[in-house]
N, C-alpha and C. Protein backbone atom coordinates (compact mmCIF):
# COMPACT_ATOMS: atom_id res chain seq x y z
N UNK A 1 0.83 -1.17 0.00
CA UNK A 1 0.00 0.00 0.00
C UNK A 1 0.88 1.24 0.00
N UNK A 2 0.49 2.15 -0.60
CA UNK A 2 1.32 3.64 -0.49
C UNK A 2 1.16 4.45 0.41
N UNK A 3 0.34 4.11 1.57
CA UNK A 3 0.30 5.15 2.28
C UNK A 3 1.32 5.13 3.45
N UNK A 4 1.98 4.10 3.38
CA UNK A 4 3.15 3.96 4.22
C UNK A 4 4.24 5.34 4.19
N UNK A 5 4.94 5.77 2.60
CA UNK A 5 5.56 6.65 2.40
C UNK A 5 5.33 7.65 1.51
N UNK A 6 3.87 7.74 1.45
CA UNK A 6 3.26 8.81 0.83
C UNK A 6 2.45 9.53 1.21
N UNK A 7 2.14 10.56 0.98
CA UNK A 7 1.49 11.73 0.86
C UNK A 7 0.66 12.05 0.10
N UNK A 8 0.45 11.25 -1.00
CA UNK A 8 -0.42 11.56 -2.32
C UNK A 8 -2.01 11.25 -1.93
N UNK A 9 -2.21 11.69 -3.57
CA UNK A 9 -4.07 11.12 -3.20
C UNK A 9 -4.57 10.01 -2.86
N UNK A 10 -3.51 8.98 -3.89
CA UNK A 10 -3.68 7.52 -3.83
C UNK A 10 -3.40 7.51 -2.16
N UNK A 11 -2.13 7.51 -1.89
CA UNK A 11 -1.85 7.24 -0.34
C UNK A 11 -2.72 7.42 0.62
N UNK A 12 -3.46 8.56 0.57
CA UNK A 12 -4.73 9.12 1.61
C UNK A 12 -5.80 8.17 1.21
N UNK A 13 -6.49 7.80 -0.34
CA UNK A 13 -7.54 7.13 0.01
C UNK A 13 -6.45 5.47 0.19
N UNK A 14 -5.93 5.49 0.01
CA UNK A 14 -5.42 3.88 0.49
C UNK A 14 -5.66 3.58 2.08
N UNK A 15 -4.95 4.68 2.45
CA UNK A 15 -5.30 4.36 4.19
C UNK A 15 -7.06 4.98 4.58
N UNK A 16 -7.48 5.60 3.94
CA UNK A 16 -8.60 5.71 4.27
C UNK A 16 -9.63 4.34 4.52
N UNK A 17 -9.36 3.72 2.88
CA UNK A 17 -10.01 1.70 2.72
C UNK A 17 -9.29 0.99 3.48
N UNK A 18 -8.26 1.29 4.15
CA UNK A 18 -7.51 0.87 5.06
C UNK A 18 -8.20 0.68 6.43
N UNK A 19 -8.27 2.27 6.66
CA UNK A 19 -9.31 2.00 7.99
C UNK A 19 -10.63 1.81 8.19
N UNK A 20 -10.50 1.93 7.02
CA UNK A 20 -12.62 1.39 7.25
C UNK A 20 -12.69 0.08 7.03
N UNK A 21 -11.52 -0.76 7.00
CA UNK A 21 -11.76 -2.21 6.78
C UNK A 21 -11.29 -2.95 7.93
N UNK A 22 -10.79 -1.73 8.99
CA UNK A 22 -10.33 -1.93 10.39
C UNK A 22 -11.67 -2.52 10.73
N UNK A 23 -11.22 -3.80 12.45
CA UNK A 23 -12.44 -4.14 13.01
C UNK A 23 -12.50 -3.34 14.12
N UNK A 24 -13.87 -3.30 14.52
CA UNK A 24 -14.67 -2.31 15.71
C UNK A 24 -14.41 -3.82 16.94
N UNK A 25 -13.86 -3.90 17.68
CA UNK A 25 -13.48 -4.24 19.33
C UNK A 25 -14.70 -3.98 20.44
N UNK A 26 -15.91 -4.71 20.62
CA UNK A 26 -16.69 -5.71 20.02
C UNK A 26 -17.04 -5.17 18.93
N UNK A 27 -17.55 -5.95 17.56
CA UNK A 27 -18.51 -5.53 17.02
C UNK A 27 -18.67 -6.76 15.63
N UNK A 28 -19.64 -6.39 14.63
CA UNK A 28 -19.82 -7.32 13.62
C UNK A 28 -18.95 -8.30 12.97
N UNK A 29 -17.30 -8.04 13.09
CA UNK A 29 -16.43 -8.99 12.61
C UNK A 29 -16.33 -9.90 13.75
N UNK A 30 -16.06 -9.52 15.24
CA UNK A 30 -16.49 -10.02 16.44
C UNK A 30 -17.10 -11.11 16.68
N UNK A 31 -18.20 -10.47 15.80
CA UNK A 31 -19.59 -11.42 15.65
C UNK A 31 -19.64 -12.76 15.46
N UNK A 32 -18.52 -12.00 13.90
CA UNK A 32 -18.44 -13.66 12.91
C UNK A 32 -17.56 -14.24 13.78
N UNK A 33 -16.43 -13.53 14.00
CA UNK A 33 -15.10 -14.97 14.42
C UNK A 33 -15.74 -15.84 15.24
N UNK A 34 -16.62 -15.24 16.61
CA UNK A 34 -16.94 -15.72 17.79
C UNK A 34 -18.13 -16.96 17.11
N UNK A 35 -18.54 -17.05 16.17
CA UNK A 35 -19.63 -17.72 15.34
C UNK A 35 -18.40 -18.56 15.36
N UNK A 36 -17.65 -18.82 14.19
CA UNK A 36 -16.82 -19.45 13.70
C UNK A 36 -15.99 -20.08 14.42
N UNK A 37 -15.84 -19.82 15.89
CA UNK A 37 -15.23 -20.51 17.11
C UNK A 37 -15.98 -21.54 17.65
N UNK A 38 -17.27 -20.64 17.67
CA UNK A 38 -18.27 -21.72 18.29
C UNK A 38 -18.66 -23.27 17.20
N UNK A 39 -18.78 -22.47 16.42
CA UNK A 39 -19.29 -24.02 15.65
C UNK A 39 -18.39 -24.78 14.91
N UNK A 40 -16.86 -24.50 14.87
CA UNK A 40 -15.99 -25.58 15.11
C UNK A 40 -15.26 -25.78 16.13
N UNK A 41 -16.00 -25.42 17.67
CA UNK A 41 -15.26 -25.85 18.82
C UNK A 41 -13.82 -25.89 18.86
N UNK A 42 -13.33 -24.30 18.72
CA UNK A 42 -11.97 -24.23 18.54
C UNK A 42 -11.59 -23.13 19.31
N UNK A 43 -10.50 -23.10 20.15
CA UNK A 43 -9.81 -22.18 20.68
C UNK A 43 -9.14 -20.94 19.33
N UNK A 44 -9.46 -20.15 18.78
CA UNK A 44 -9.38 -19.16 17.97
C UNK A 44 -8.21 -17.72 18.23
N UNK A 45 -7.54 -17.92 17.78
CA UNK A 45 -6.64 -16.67 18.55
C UNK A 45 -6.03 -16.27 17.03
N UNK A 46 -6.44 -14.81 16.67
CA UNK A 46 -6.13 -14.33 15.43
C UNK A 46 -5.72 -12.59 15.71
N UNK A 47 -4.72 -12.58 14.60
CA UNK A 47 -4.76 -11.51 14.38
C UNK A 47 -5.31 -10.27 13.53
N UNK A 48 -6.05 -9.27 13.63
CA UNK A 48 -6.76 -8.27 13.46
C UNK A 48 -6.30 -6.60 13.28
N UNK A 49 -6.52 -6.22 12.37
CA UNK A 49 -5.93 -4.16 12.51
C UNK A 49 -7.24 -4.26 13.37
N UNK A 50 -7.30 -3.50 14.31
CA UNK A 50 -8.59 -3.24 15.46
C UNK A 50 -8.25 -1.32 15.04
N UNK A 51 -9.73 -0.95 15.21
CA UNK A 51 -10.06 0.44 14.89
C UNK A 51 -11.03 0.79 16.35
N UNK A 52 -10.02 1.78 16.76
CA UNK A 52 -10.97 2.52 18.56
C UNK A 52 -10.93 4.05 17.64
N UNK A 53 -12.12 4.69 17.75
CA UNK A 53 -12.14 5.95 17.75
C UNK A 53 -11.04 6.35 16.30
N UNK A 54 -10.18 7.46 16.00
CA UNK A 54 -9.57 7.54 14.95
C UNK A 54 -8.40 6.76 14.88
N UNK A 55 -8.01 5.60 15.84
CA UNK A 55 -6.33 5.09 16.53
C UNK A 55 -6.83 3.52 15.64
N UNK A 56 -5.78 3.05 14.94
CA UNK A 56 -5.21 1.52 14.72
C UNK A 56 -4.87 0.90 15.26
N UNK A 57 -5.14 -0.17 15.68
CA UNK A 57 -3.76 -1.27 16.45
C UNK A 57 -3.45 -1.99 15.95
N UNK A 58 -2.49 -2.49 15.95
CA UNK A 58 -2.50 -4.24 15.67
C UNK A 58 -2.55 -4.86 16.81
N UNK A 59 -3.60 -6.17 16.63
CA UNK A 59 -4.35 -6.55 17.48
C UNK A 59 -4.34 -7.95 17.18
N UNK A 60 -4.49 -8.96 18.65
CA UNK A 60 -4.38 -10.28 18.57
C UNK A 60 -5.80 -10.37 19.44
N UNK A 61 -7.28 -11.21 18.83
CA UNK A 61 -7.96 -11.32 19.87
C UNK A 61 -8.25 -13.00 20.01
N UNK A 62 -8.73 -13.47 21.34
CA UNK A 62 -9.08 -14.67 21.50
C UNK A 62 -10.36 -14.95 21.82
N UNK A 63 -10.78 -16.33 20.83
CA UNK A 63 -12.38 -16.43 21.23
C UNK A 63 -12.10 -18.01 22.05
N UNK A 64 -12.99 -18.31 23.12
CA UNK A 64 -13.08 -19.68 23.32
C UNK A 64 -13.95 -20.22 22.63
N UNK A 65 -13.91 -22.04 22.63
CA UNK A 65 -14.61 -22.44 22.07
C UNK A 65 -16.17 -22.28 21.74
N UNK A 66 -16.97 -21.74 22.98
CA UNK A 66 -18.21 -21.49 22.74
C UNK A 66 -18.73 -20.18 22.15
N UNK A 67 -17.68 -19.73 21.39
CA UNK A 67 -17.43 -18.00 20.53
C UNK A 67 -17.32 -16.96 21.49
N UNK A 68 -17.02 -17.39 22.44
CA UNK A 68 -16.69 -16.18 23.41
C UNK A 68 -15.32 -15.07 23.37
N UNK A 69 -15.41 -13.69 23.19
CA UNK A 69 -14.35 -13.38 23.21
C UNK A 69 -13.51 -12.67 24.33
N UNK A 70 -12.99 -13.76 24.76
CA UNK A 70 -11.92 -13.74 25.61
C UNK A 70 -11.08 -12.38 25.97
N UNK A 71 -10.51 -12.01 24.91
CA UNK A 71 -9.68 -10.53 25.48
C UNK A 71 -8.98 -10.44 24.37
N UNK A 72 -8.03 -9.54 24.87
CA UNK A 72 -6.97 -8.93 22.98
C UNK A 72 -5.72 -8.70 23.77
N UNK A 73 -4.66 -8.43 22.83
CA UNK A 73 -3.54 -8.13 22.88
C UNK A 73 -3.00 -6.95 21.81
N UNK A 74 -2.94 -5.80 22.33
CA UNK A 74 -3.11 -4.71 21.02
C UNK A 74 -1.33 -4.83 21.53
N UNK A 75 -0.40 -4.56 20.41
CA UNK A 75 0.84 -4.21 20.09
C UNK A 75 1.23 -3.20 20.69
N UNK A 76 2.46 -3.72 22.03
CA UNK A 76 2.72 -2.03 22.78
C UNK A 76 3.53 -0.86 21.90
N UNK A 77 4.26 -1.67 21.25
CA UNK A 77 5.78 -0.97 20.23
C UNK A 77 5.24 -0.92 18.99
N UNK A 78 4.35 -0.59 18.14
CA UNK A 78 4.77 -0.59 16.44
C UNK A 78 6.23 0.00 15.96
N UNK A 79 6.68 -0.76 15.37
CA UNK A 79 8.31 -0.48 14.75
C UNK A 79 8.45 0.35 13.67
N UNK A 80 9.47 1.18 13.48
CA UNK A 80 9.39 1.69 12.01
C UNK A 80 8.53 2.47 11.38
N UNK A 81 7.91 2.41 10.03
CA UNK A 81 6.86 2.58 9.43
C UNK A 81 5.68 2.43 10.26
N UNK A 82 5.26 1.03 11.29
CA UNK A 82 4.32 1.05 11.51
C UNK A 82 3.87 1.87 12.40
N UNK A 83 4.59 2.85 12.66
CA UNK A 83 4.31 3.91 13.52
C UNK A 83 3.59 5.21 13.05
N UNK A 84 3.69 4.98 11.56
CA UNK A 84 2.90 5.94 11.16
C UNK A 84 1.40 5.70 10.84
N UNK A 85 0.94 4.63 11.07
CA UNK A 85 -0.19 4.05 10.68
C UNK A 85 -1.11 3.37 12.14
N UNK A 86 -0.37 2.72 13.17
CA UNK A 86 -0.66 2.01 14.16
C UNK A 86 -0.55 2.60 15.77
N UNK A 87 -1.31 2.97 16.41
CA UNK A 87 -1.19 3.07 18.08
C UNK A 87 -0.34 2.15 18.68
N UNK A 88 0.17 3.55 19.80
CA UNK A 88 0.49 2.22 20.69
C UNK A 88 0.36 1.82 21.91
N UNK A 89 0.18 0.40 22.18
CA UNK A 89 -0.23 -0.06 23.18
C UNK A 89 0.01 0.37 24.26
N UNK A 90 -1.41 0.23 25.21
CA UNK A 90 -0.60 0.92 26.66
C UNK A 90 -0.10 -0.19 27.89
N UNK A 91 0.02 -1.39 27.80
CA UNK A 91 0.47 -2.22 28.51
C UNK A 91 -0.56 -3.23 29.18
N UNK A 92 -2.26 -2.65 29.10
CA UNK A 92 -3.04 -3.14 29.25
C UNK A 92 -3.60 -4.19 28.88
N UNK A 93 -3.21 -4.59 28.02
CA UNK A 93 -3.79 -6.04 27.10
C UNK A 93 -2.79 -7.08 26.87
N UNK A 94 -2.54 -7.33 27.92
CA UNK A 94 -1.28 -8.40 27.91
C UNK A 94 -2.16 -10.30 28.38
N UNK A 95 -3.02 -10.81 28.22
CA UNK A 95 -3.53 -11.47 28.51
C UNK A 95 -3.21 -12.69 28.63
N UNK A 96 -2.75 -13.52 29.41
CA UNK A 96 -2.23 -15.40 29.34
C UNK A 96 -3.65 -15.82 29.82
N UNK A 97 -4.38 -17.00 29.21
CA UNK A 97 -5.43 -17.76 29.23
C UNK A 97 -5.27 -19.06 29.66
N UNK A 98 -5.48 -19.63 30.71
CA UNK A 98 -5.80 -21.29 31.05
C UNK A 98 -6.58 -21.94 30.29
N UNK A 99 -6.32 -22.48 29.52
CA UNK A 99 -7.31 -23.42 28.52
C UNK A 99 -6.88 -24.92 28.64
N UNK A 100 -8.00 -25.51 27.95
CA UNK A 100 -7.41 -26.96 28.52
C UNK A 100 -5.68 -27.31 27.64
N UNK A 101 -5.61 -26.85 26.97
CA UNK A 101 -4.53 -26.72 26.08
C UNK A 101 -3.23 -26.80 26.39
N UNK A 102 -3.61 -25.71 27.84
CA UNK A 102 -2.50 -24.89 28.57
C UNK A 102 -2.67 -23.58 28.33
N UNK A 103 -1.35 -22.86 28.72
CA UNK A 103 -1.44 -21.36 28.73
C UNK A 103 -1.33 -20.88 27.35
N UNK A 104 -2.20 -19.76 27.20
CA UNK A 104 -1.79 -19.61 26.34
C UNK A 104 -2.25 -17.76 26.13
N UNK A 105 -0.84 -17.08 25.48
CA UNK A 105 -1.09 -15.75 25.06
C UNK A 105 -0.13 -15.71 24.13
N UNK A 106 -0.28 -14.38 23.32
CA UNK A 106 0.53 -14.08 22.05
C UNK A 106 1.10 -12.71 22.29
N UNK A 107 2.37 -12.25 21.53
CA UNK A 107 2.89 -11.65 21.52
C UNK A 107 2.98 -11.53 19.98
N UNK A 108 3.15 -10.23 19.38
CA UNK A 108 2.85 -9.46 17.86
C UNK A 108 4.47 -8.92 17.52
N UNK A 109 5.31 -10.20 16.83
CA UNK A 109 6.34 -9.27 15.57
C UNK A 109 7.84 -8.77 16.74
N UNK A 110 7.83 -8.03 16.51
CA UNK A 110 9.55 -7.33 17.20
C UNK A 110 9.17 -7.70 18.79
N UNK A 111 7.86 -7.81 19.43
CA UNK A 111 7.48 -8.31 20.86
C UNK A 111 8.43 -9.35 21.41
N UNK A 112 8.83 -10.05 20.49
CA UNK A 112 9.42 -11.79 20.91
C UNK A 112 10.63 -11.09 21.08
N UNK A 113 11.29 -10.17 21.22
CA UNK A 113 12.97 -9.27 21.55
C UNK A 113 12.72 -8.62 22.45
N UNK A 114 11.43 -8.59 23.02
CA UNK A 114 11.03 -7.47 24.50
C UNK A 114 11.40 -8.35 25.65
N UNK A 115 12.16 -8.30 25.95
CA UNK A 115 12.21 -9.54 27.86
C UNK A 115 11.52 -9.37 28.62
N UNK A 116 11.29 -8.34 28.99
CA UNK A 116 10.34 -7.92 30.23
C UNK A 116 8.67 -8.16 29.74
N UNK A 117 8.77 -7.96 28.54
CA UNK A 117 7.07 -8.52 28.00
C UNK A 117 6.92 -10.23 28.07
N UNK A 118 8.29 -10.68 27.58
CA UNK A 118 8.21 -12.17 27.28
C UNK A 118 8.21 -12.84 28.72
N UNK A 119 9.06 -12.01 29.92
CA UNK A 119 9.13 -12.52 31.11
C UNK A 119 7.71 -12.44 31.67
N UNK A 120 6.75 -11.73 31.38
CA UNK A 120 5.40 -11.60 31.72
C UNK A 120 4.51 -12.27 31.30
N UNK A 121 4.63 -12.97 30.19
CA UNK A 121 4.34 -13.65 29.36
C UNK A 121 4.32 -15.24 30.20
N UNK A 122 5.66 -15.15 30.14
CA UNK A 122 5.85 -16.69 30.93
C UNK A 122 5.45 -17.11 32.47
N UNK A 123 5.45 -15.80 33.00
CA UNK A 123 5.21 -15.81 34.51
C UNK A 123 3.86 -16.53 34.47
């Protein structure tokens, strides 16, 4: 997409279809995944651009099996470029889940080089 290092027209409406194709944190895409959890009885943990108000994230959310959604993990650091496009996290959505599985939470991209996130992680 061009709106990474542009300025142009294209670039503006690129990120514009950009964010309107962002998901709303609950809402109708929500809907579906939590559908799609439920009726193949699957622990679901995906990643998502999540749209709050005019802010991006990148976003990890989890549904349990009965489409429930569990919680998110929005990206504390966007790196680079993605800083011009993505919020950043405020430390709040760090979530580890007991499932029968085991534990389980995610961490998003340059995260897996954070220690103190990964040490939280593991705790």
């Amino acid at each position: 997409m061009s709106f990474w290092s542009s300025g142009s027209a294209k670039g503006r409406d690129d990120f514009r279809r950009y964010y309107e194709s962002a998901v709303d944190v609950p809402g109708p895409a929500c809907e579906t995944l939590g559908k799609t959890a439920r009726e193949s009885n699957v622990l679901l943990v995906i990643g998502v651009i999540e749209r709050e108000g005019g802010t991006l994230y990148c976003t990890v959310l989890f549904f349990s099996p009965d489409g429930r959604l569990m919680g998110k993990h929005r990206k504390l650091m966007p790196t680079a470029m993605e800083r011009l496009v993505w919020g950043f996290g405020d430390g709040s959505t760090m979530p580890v889940f007991d499932t029968p599985l085991g534990k389980i939470g995610a961490v998003i991209c340059w995260e897996n080089y954070m220690p103190m996130l990964r040490m939280h992680m593991y705790a």
